[in-house]
N, C-alpha and C. Protein backbone atom coordinates (compact mmCIF):
# COMPACT_ATOMS: atom_id res chain seq x y z
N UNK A 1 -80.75 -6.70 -81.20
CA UNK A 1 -80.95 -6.20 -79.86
C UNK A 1 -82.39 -5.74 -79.74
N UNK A 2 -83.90 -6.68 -78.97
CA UNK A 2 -84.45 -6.10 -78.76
C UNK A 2 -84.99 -4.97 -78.34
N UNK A 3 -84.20 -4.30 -77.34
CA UNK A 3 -84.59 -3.08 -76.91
C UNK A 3 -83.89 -1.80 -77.27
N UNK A 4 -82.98 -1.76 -78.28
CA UNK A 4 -82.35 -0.76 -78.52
C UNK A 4 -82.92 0.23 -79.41
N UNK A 5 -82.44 1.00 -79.04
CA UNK A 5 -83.33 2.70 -79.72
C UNK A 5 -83.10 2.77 -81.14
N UNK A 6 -83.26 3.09 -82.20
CA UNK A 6 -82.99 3.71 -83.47
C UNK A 6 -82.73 5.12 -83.56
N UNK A 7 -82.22 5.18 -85.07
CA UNK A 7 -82.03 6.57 -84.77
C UNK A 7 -83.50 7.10 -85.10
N UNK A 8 -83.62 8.31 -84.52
CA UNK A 8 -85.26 9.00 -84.69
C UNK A 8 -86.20 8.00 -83.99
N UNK A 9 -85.76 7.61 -83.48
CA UNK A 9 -87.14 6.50 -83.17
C UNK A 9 -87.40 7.00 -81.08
N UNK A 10 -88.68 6.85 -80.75
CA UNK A 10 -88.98 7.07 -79.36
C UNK A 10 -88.07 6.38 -78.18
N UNK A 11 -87.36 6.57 -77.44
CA UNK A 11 -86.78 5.85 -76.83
C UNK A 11 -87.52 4.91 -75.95
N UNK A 12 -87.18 3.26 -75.48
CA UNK A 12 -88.22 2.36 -75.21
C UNK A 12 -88.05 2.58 -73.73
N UNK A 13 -89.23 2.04 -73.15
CA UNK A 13 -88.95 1.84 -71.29
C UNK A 13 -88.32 0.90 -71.24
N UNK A 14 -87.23 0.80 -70.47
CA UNK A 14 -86.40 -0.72 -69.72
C UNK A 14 -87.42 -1.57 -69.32
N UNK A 15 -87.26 -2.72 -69.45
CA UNK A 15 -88.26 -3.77 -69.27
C UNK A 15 -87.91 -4.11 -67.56
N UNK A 16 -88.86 -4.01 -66.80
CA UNK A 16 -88.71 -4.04 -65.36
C UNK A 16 -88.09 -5.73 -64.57
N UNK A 17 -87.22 -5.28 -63.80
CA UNK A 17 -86.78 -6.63 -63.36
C UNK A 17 -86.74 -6.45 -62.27
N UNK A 18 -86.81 -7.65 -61.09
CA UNK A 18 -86.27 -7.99 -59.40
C UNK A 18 -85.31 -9.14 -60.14
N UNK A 19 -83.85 -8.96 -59.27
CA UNK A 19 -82.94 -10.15 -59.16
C UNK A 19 -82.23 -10.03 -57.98
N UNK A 20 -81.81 -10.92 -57.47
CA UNK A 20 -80.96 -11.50 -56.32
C UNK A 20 -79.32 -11.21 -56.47
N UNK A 21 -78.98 -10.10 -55.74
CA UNK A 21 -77.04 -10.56 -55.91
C UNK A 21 -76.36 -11.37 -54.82
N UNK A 22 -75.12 -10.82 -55.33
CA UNK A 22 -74.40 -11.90 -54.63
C UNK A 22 -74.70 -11.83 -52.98
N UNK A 23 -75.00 -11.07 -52.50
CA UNK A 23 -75.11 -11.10 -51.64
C UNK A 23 -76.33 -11.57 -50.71
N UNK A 24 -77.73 -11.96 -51.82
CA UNK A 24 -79.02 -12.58 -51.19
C UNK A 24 -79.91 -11.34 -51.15
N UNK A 25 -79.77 -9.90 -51.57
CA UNK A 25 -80.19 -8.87 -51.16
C UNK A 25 -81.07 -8.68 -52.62
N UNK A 26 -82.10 -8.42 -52.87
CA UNK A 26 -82.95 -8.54 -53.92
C UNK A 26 -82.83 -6.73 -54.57
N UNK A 27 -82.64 -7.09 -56.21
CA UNK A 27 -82.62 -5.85 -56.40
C UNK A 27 -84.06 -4.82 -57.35
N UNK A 28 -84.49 -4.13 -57.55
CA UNK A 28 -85.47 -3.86 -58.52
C UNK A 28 -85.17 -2.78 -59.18
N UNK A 29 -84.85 -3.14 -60.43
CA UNK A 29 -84.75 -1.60 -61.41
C UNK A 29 -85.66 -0.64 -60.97
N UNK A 30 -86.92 -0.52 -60.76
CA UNK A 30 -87.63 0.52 -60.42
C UNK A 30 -87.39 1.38 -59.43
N UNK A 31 -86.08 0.54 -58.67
CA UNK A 31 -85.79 1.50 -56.99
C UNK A 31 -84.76 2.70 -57.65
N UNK A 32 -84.44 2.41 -58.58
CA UNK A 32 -83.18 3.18 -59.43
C UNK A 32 -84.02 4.33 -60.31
N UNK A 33 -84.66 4.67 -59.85
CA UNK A 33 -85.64 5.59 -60.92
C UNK A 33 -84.65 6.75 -60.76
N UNK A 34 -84.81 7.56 -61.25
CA UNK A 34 -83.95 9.25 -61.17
C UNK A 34 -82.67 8.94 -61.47
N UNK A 35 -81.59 7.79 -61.54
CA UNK A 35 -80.83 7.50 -61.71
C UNK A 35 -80.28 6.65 -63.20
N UNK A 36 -79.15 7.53 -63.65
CA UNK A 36 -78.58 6.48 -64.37
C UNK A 36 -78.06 5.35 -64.11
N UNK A 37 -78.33 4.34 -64.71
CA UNK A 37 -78.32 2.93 -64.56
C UNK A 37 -77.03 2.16 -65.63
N UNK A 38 -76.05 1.44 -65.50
CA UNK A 38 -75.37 0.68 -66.36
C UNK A 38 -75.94 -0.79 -65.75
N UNK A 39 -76.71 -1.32 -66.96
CA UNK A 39 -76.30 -3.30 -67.43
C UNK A 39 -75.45 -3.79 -67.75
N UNK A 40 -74.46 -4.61 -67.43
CA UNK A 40 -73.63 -5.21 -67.64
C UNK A 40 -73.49 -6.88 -67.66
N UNK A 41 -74.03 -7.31 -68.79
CA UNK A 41 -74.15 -8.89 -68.96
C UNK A 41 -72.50 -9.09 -68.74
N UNK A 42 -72.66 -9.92 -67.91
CA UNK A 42 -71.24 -10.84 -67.71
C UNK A 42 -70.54 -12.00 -67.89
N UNK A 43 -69.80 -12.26 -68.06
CA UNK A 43 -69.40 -13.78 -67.21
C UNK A 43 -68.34 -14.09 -67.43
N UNK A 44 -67.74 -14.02 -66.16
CA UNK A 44 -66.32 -13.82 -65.73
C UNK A 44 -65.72 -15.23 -66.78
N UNK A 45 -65.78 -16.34 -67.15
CA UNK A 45 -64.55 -17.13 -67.92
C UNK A 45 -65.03 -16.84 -69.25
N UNK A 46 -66.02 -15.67 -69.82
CA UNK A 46 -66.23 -15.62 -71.50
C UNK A 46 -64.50 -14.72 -71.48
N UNK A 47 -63.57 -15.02 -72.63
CA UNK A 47 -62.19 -14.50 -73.04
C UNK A 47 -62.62 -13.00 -73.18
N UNK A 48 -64.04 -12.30 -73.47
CA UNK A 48 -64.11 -11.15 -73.75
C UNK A 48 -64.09 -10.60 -72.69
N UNK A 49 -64.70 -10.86 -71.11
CA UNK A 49 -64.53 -10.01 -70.14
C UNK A 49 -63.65 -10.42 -69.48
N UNK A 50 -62.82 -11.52 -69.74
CA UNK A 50 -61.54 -11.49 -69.26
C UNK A 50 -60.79 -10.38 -69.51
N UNK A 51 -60.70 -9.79 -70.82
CA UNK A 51 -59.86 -8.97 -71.32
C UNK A 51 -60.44 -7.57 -70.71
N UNK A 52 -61.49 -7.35 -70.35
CA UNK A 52 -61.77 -6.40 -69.81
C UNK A 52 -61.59 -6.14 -68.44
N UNK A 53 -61.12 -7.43 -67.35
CA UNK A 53 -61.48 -7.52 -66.18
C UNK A 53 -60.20 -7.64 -65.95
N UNK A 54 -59.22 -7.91 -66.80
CA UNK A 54 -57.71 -8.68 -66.98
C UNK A 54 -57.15 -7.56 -65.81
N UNK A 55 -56.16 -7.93 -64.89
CA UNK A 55 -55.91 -7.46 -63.84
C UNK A 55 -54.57 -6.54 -64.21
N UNK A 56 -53.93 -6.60 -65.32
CA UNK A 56 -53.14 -5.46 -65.45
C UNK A 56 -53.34 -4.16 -66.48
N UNK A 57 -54.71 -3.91 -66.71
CA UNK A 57 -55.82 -3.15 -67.15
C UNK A 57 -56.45 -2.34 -65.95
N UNK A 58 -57.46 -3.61 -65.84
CA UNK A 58 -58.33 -3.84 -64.79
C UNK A 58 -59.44 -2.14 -65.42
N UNK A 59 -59.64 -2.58 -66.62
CA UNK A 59 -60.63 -1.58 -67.70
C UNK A 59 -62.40 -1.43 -67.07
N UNK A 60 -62.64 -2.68 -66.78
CA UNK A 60 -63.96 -2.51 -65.88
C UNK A 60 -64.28 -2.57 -64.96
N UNK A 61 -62.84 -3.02 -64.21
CA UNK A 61 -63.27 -2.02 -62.43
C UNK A 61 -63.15 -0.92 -62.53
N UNK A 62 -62.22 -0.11 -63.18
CA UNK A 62 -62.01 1.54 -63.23
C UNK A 62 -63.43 1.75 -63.81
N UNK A 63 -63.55 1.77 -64.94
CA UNK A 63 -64.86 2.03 -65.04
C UNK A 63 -66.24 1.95 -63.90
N UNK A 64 -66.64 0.94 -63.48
CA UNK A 64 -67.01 0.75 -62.27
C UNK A 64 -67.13 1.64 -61.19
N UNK A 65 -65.91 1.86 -60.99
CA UNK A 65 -65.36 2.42 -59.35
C UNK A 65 -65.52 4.18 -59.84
N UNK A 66 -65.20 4.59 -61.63
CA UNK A 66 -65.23 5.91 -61.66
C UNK A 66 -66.99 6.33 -62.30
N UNK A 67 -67.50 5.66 -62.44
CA UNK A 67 -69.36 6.46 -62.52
C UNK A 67 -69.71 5.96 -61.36
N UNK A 68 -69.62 4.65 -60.72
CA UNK A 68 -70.20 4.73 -59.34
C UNK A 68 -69.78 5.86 -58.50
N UNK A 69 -68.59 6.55 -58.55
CA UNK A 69 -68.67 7.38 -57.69
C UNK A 69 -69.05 8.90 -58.20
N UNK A 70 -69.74 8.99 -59.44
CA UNK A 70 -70.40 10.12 -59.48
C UNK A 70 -71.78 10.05 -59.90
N UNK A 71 -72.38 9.09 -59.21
CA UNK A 71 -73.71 8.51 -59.06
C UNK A 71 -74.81 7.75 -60.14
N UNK A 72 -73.76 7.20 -60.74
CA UNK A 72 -74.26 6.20 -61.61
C UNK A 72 -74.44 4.53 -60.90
N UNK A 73 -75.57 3.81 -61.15
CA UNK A 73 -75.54 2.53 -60.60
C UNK A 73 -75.35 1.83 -61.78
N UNK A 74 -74.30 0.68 -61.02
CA UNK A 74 -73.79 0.05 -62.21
C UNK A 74 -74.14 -1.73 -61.85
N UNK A 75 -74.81 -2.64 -62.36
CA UNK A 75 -75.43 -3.58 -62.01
C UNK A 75 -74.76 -4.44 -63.27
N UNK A 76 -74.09 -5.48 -62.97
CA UNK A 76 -73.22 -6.51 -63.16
C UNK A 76 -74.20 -7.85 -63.29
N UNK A 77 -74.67 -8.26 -64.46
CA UNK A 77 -75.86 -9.55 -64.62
C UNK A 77 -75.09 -10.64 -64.92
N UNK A 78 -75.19 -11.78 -64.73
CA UNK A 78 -75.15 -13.03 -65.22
C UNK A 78 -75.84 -13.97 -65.12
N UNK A 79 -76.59 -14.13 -66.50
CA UNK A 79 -77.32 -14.74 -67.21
C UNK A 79 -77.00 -16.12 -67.82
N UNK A 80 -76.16 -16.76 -66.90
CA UNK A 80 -75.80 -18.18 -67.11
C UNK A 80 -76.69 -18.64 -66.18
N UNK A 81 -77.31 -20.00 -66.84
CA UNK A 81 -77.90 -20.89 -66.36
C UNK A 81 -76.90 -22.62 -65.64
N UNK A 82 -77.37 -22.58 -64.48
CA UNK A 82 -77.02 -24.10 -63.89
C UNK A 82 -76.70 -24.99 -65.09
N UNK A 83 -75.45 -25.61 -65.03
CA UNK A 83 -75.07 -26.41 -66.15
C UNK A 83 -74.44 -25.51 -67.10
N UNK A 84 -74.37 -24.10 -67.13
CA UNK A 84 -73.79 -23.53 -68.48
C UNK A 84 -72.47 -22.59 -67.91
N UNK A 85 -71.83 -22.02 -68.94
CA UNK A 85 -70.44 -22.18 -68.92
C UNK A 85 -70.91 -20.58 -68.10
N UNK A 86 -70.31 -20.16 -67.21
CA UNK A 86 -70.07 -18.71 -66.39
C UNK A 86 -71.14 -19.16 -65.41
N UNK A 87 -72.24 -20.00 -64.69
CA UNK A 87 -72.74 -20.01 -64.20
C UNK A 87 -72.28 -19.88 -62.65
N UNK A 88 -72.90 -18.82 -61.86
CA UNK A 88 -72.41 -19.21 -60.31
C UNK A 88 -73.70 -18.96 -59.55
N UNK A 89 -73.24 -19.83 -58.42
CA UNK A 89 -74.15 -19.96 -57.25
C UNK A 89 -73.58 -18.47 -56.69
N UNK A 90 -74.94 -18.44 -55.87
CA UNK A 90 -74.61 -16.90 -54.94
C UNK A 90 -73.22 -17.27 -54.13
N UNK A 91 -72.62 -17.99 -53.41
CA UNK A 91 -71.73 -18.06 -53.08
C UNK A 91 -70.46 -17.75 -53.87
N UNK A 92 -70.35 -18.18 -55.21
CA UNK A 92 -69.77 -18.17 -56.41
C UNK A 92 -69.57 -16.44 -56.22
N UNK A 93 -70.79 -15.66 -56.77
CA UNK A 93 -70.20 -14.76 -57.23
C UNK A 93 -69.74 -13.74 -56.46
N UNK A 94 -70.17 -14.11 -54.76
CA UNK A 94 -69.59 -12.81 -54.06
C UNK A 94 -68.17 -13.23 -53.86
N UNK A 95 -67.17 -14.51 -54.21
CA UNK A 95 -66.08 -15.08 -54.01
C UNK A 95 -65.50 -14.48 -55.44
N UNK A 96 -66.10 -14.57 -56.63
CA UNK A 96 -65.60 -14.07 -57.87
C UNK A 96 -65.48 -12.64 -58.14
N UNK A 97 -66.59 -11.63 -57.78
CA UNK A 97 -66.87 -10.39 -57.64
C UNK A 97 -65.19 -9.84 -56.71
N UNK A 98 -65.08 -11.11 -55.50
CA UNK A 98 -63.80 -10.20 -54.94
C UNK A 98 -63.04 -10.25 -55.32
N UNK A 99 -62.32 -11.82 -56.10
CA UNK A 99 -61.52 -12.12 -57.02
C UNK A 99 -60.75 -11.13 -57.94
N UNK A 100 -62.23 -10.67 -58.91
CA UNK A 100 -61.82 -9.84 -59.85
C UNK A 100 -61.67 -8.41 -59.17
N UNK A 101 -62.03 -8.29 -58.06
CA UNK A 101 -61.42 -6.56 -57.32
C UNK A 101 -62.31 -5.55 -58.08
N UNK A 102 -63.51 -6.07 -58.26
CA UNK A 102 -65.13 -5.58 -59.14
C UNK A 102 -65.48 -4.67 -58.28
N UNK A 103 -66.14 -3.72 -58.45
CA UNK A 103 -66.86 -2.49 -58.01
C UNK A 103 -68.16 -2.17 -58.69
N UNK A 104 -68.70 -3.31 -58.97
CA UNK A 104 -70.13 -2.56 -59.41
C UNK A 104 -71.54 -2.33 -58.23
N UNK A 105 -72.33 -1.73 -58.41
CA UNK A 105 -72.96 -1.52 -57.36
C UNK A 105 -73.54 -2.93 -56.59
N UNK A 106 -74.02 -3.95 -57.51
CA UNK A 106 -74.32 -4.95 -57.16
C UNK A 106 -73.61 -6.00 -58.95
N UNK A 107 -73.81 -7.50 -58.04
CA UNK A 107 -73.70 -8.72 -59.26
C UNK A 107 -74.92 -9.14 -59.09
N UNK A 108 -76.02 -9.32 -59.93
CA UNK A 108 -76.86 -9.84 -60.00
C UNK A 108 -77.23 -11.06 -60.76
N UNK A 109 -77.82 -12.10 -60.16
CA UNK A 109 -77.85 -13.50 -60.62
C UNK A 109 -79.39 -14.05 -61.59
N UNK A 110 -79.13 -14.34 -62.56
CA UNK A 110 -80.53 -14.24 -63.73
C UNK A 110 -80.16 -15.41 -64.50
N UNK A 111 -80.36 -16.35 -63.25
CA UNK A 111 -80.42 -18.62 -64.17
C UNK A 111 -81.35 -18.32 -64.87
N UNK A 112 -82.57 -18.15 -64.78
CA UNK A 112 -83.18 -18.44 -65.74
C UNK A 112 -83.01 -17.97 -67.27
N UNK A 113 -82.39 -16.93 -67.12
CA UNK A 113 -82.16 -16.03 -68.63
C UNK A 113 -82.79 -15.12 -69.01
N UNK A 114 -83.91 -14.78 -68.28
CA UNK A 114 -85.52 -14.33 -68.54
C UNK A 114 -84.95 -13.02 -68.68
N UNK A 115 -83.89 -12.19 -68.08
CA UNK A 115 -84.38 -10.85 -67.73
C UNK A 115 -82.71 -10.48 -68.94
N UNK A 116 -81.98 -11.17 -69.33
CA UNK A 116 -81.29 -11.31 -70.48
C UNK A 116 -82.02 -11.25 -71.80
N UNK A 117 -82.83 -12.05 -71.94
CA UNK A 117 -83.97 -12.03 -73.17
C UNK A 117 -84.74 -11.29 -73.32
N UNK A 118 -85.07 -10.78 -71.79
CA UNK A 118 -85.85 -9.78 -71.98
C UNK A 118 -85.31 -8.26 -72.45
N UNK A 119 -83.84 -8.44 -72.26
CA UNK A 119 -83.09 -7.03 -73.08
C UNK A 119 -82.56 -7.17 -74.46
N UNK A 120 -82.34 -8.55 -74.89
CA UNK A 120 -81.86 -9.04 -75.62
C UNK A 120 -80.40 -8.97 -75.94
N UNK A 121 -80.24 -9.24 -74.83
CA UNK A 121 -78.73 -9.62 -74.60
C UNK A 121 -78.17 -11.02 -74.54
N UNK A 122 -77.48 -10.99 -75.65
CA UNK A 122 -76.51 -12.98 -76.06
C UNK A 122 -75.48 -12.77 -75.83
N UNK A 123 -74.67 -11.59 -75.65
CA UNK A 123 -73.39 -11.96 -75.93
C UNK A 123 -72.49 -11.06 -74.29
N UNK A 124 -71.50 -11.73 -74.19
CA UNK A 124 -70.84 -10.93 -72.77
C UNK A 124 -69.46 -10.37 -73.62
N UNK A 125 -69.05 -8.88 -73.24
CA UNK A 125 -70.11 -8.40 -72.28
C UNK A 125 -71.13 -7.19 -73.55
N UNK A 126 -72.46 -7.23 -72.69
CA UNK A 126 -72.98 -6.47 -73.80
C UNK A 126 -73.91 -5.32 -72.43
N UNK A 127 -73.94 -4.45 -73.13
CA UNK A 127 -74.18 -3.53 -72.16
C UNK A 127 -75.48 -2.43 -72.35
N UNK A 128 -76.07 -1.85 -71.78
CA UNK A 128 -77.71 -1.42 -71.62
C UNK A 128 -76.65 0.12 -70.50
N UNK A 129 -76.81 1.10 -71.33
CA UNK A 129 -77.22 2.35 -70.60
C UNK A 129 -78.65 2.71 -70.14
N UNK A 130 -79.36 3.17 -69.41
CA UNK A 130 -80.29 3.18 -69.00
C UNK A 130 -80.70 5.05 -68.43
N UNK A 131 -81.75 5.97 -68.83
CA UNK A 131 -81.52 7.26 -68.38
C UNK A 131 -82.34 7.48 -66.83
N UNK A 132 -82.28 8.43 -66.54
CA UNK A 132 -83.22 8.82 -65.29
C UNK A 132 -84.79 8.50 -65.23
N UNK A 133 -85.58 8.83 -66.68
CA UNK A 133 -86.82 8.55 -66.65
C UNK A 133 -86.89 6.92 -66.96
N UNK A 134 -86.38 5.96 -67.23
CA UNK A 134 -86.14 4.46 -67.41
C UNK A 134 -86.04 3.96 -68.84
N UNK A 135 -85.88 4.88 -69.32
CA UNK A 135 -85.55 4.44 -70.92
C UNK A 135 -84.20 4.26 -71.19
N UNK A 136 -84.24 3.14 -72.21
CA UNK A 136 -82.91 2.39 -72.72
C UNK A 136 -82.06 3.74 -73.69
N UNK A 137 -81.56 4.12 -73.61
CA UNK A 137 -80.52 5.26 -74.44
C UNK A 137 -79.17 4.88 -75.14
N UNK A 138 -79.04 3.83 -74.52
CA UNK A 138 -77.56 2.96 -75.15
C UNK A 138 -77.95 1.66 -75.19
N UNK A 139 -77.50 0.53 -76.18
CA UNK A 139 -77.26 -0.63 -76.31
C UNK A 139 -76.62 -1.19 -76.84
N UNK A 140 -75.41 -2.41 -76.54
CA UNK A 140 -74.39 -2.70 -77.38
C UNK A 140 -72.96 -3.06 -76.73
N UNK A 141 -72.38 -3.07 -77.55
CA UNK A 141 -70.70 -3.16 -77.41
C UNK A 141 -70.03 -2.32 -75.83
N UNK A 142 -68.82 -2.35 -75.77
CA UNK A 142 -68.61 -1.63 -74.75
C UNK A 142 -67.54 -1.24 -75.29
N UNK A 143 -66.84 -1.47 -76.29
CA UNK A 143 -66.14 -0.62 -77.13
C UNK A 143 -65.99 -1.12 -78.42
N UNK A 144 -65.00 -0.30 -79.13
CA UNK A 144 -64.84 -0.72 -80.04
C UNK A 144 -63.89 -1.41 -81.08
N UNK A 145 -63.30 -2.43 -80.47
CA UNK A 145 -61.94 -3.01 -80.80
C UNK A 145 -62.36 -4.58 -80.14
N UNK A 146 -63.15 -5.63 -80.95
CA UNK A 146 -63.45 -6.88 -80.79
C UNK A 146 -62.52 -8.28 -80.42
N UNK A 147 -61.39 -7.60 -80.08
CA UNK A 147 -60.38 -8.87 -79.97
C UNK A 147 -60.41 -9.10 -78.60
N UNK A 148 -59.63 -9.78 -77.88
CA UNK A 148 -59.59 -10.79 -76.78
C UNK A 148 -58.42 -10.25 -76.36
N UNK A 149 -57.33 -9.35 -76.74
CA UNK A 149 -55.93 -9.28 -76.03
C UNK A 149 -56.42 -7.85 -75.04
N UNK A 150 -56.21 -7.97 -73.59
CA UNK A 150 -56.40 -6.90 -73.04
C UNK A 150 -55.45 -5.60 -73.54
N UNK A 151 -54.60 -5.74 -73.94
CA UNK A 151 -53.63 -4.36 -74.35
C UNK A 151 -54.86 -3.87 -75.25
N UNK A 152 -55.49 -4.23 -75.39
CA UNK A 152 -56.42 -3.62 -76.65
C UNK A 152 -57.10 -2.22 -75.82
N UNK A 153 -57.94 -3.03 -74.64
CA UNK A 153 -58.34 -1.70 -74.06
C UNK A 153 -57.97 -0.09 -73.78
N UNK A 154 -56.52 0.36 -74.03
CA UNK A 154 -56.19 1.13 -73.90
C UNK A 154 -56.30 2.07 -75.24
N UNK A 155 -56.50 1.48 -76.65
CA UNK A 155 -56.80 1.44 -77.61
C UNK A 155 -57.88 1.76 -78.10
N UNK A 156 -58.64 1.32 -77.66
CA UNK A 156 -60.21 0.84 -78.03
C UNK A 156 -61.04 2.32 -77.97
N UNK A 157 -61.93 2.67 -78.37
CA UNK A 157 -62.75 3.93 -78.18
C UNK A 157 -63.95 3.16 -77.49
N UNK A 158 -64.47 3.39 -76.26
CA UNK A 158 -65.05 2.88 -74.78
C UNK A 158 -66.45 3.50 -75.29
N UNK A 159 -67.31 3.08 -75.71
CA UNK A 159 -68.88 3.19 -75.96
C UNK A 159 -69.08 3.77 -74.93
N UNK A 160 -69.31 3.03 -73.56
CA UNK A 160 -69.72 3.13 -72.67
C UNK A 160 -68.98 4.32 -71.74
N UNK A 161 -68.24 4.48 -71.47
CA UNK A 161 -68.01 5.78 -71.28
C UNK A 161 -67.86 7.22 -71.66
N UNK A 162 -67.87 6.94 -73.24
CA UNK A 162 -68.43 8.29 -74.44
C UNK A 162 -70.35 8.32 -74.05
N UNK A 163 -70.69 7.67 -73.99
CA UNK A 163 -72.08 7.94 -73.49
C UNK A 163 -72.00 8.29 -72.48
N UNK A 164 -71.63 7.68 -71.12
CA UNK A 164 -72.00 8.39 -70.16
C UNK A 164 -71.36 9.95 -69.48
N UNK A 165 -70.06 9.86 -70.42
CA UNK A 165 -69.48 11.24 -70.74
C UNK A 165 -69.84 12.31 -70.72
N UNK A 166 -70.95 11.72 -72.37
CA UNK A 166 -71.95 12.73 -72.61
C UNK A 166 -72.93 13.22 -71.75
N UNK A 167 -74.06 12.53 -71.10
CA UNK A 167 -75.14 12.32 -70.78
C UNK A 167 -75.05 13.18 -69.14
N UNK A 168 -73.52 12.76 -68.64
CA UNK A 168 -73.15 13.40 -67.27
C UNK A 168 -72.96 15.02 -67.76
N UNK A 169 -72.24 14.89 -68.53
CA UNK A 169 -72.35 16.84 -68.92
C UNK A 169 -73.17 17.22 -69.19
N UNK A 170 -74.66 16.67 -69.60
CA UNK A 170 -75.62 17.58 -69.81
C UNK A 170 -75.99 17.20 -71.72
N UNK A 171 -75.42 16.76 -71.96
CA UNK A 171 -75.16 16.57 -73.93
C UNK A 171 -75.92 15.59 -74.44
N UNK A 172 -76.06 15.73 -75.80
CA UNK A 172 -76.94 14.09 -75.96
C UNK A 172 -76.15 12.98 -76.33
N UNK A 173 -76.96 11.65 -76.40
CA UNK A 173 -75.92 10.79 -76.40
C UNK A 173 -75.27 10.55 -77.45
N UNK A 174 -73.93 10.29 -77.78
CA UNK A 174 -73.16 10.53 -79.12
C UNK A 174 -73.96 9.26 -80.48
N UNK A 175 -74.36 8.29 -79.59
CA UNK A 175 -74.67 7.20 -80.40
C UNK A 175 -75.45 5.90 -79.61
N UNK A 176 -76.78 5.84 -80.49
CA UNK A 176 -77.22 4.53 -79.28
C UNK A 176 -77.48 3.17 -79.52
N UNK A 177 -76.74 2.81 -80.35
CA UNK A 177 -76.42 1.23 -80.45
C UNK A 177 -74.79 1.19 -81.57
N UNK A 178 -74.42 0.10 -81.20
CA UNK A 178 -73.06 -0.28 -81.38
C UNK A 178 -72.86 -1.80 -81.14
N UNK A 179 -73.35 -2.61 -82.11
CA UNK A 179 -73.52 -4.19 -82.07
C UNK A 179 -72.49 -4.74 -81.12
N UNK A 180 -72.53 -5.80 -80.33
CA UNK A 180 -72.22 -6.46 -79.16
C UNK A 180 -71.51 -7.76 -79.69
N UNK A 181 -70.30 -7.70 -79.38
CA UNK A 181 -69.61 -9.04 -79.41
C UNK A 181 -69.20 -9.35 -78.65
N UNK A 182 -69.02 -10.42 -78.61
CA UNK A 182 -68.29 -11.44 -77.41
C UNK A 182 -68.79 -13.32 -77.42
C-alpha cells in the first residue's frame, strides 16, 4: 500500500484528486478539507463486495448511511477500466448505486486507474480513511474475516468502523493499516 502510514512514522498527505460521479457532478478531495473522508475502492461484481453489499446484511450501506449521517464523507471509487471486469459508464453506476440501495456521499468513476495507483489500491474493497487536515490515517482491509460468505459480516471485527469509532470520540486511531483483500 503506497500511502499507508507506519507505525511511528509522519502521517502522509492524501494524494489530491478531481473525479466525475455518477451523476456528471465533478468531485475534488480538496473541497472535503475539515472533514473526515472514507475511500472506498469498489466494484460491485468483485464476490468481496458482494458480500458486503449482499442485501440481507446490507453491511456497507449501513455503514454508509451511519457516518454519513454524523458527518463523515464517504466516496465510493471504481477504478475499473473500459473493457475490465466492474467497469461502468456513468449511466451504469447511478442505475447500480440504486440497485444496491448505496448511500455513499458520491460513486466516483476513475477508467483510467490513475487516482487508484495513486493510493495504491488493487484490491476491492480496499479502503483509505482520510483525517480533517488531509492525511491518510487508515489503509487497508475493511475487516477482518477474508471470505466471500456474507454471514461473515456479522462476525468480522469492521476496521473501518473501529477507526472511525475512534477518531469520532476524540481517541487515536486503534490501528493504521490492515492488508486488503479481495
Amino acid at each position: 500500500m503506497k500511502y499507508a502510514p507506519r507505525e511511528g512514522e509522519e502521517l502522509k498527505a492524501a494524494p489530491q484528486f478531481t473525479l466525475t460521479d455518477s451523476n456528471g457532478a465533478e468531485h475534488c478531495l480538496e473541497d472535503f478539507k475539515g472533514k473526515w473522508v472514507v475511500l472506498e475502492w469498489m466494484n460491485y461484481d468483485c464476490p468481496f463486495i458482494k458480500k458486503h453489499y449482499d442485501p440481507s446484511h446490507k453491511n456497507m450501506q449501513t455503514l454508509q448511511s451511519t457516518y454519513t449521517a454524523k458527518g463523515v464523507v464517504w466516496l465510493s471509487i471504481c477504478s475499473s477500466g473500459e473493457g475490465k471486469q466492474g467497469f461502468m459508464t456513468q449511466e451504469d453506476a447511478a442505475r447500480r448505486l440504486g440497485e444496491q440501495e448505496a448511500h455513499p456521499t458520491a460513486l466516483l468513476l476513475d477508467p483510467t486507474g490513475d487516482v487508484g495507483r495513486a493510493y495504491g489500491a488493487k484490491t476491492t474493497p480496499d479502503m483509505r480513511i482520510i483525517d480533517p487536515q488531509g492525511r491518510i490515517v487508515y489503509a487497508g482491509a475493511i475487516d477482518s474475516l477474508r471470505g466471500k460468505d456474507p454471514a461473515e459480516v456479522t462476525e468480522a471485527t469492521n476496521h473501518v468502523a473501529a477507526v472511525l469509532d475512534a477518531v469520532l470520540a476524540g481517541k487515536p486511531v486503534p490501528y493504521a493499516v490492515q492488508p486488503p483483500y479481495g
